[in-house]
Protein backbone atom coordinates (compact mmCIF):
# COMPACT_ATOMS: atom_id res chain seq x y z
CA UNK A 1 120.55 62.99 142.87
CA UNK A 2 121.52 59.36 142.47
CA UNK A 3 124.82 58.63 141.84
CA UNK A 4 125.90 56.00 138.74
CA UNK A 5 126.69 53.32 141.81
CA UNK A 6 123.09 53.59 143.35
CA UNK A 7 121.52 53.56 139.77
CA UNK A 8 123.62 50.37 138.99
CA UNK A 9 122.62 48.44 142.12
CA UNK A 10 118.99 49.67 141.77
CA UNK A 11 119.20 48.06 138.21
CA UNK A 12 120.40 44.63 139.27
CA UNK A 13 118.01 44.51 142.18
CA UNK A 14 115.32 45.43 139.85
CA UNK A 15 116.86 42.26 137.41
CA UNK A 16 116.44 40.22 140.44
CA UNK A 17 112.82 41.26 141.42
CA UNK A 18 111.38 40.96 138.03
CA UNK A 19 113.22 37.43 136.96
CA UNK A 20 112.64 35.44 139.80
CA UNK A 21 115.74 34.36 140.09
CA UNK A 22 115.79 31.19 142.44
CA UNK A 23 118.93 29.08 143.71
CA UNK A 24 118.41 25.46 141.96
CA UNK A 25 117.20 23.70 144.29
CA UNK A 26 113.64 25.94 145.03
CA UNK A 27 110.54 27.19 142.77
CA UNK A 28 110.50 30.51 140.88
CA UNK A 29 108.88 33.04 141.89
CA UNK A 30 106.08 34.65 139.54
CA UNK A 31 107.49 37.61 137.89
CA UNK A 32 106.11 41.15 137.98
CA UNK A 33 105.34 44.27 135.39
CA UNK A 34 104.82 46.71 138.45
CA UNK A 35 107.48 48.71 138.44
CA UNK A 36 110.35 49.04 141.51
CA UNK A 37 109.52 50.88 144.63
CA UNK A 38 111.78 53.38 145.40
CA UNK A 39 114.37 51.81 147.75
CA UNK A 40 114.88 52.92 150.93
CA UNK A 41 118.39 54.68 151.08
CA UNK A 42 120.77 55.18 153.96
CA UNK A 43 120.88 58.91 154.95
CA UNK A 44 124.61 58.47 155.59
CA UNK A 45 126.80 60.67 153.15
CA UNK A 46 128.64 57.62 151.87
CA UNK A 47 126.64 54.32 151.68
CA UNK A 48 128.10 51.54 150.75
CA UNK A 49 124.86 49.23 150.72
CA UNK A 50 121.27 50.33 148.90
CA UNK A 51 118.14 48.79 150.94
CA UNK A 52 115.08 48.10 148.84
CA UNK A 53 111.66 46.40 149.72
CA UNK A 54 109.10 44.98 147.62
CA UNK A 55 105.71 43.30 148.03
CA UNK A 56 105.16 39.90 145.85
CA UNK A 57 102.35 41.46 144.17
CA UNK A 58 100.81 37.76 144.12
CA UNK A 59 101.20 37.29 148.25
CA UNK A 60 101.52 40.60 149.53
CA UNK A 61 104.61 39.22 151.17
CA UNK A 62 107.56 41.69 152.04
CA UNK A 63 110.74 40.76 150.07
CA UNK A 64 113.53 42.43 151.65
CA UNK A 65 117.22 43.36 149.38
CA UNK A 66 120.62 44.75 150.26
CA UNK A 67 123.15 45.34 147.64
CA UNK A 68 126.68 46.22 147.57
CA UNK A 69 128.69 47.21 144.35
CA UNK A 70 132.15 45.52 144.07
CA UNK A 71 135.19 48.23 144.49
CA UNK A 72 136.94 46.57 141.25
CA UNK A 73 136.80 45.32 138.29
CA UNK A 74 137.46 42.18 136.25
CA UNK A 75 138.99 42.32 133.02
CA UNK A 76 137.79 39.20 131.27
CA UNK A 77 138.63 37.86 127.68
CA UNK A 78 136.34 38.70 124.69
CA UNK A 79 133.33 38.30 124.68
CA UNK A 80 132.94 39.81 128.07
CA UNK A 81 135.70 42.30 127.83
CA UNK A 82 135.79 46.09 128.58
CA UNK A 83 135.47 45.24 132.61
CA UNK A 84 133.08 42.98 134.56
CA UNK A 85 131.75 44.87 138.45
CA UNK A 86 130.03 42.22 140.65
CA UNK A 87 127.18 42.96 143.36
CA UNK A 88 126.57 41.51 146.08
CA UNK A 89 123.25 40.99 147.27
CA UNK A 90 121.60 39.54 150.54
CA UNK A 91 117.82 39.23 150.15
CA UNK A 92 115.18 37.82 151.84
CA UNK A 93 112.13 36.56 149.93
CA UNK A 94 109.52 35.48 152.42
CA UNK A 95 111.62 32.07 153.32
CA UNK A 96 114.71 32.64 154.24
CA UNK A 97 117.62 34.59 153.85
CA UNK A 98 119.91 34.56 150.86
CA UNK A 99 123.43 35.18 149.79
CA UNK A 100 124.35 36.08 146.00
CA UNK A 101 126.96 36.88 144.11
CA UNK A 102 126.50 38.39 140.39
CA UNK A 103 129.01 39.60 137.56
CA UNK A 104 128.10 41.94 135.20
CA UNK A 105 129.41 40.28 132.55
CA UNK A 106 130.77 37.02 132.62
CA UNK A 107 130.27 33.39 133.52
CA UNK A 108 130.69 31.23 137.05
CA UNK A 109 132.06 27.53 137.14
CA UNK A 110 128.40 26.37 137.60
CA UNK A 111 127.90 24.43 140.80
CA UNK A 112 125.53 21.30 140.85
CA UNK A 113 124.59 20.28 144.05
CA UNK A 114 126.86 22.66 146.04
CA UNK A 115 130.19 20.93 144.71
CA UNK A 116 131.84 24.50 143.85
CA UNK A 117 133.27 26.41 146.28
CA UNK A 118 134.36 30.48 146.56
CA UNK A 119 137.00 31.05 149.10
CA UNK A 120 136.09 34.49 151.07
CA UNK A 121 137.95 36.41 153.73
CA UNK A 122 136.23 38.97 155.93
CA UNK A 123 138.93 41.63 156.97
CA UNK A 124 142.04 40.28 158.30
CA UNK A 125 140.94 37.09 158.91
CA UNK A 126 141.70 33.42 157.33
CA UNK A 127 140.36 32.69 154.42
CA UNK A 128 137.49 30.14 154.28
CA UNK A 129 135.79 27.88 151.58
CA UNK A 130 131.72 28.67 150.90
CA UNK A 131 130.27 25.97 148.87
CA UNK A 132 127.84 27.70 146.63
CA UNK A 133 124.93 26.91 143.88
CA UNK A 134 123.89 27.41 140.55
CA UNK A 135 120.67 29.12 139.81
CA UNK A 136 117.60 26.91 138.73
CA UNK A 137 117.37 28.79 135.31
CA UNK A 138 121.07 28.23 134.25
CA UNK A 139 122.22 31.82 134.12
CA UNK A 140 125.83 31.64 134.90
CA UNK A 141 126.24 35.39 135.87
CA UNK A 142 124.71 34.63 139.52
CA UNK A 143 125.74 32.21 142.86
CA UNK A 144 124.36 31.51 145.70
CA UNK A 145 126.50 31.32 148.36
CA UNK A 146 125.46 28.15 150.71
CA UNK A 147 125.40 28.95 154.51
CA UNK A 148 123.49 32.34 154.14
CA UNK A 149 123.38 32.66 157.74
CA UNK A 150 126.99 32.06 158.89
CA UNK A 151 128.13 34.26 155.72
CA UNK A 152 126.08 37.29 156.59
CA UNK A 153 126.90 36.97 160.71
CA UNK A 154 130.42 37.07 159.50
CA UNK A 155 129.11 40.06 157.13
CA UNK A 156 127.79 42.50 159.20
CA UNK A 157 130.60 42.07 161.91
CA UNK A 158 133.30 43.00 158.90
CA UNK A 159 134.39 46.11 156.63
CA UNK A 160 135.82 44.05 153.85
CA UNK A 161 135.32 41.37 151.92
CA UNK A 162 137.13 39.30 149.40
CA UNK A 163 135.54 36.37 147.58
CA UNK A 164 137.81 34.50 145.32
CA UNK A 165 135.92 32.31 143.27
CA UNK A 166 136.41 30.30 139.46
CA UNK A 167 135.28 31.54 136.12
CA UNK A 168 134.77 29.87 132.58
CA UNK A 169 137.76 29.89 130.63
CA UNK A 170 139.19 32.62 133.30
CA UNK A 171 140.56 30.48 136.05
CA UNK A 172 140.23 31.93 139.85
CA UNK A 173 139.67 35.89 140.16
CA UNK A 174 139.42 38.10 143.27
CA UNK A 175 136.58 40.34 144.08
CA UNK A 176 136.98 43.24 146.52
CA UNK A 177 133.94 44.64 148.30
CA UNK A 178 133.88 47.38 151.13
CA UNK A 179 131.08 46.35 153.48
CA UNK A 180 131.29 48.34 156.58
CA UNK A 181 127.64 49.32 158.20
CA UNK A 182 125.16 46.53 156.77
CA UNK A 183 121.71 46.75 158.18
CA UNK A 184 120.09 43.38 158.27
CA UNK A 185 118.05 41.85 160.73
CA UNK A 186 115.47 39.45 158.41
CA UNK A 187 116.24 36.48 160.24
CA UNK A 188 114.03 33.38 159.70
């Protein structure tokens, strides 16, 4: 049985496979009506990230996700009250990897060419600035975090993350994620 956390990140993965959503500076992809192959879930008793893989049904080319559900919450100002969770998601789509960050309900500072930054500190380590970008449909609930390859090194060596990063009209929040144990090896 699939607990509400699994079910969430399947959902946003799902958002993700089916929009084609694309950092700003690269093409979107075409979008999809097959449904979601079932991901591929960590036999552990407590997993903290969901694994799912996907062919482009245009290419046949493997497009690889791991997502991790934020460990609080946000609460914004109307209209995006009633608590905002964030995922984070590494994927890789055929051409690299890539880093995002997404809020379920809210808005980023958008970023145009990489001028924003999130601050992020793995474990018990100094904090350090990620510039990030907007998406190329100007949806304001996602980043991409720049440096994809630094940023998930850093990832996979840690067991938590914070990201601190700016919001419309809500100044700078912090965003606690437990990441112990991610699997990824996609490297381009």
């Amino acid at each position: 049985m699939k607990t509400f956390s699994q079910l969430f990140q399947l959902c946003i993965v799902a958002s993700f496979l089916f929009i084609g959503c694309t950092p700003n500076n690269s093409a979107p992809l075409p979008t999809s009506s097959t449904p979601v192959e079932t991901p591929m879930e960590k036999t552990e008793a407590k997993a903290l990230w969901t694994y799912t893989e996907k062919a482009d049904p245009m290419t046949g080319e493997k497009r690889y996700f791991s997502s991790c559900v934020s460990t609080n919450e946000i609460q914004f100002e109307f209209p995006y009250n009633g608590g905002s969770t964030f995922m984070l998601i590494v994927r890789n789509m055929g051409k690299k990897n890539e880093v995002l960050l997404q809020v379920s309900k809210g808005q980023f500072i958008p970023s145009i060419g990489s001028n924003e930054t999130v601050r992020v500190k793995f474990d018990d380590a100094a904090p350090t600035q990620f510039a990030y970008s907007s998406t190329s449909d100007g949806s304001a609930d996602v980043i991409f975090i720049e440096n994809a390859t630094k940023f998930i090194t850093q990832l996979k060596q840690s067991k938590k993350l914070m990201i601190e990063a700016k919001f419309f009209e809500a100044g700078n929040e912090i965003i606690y994620f437990d990441v112990a144990g991610l699997q990824w090896d996609k490297a381009l």
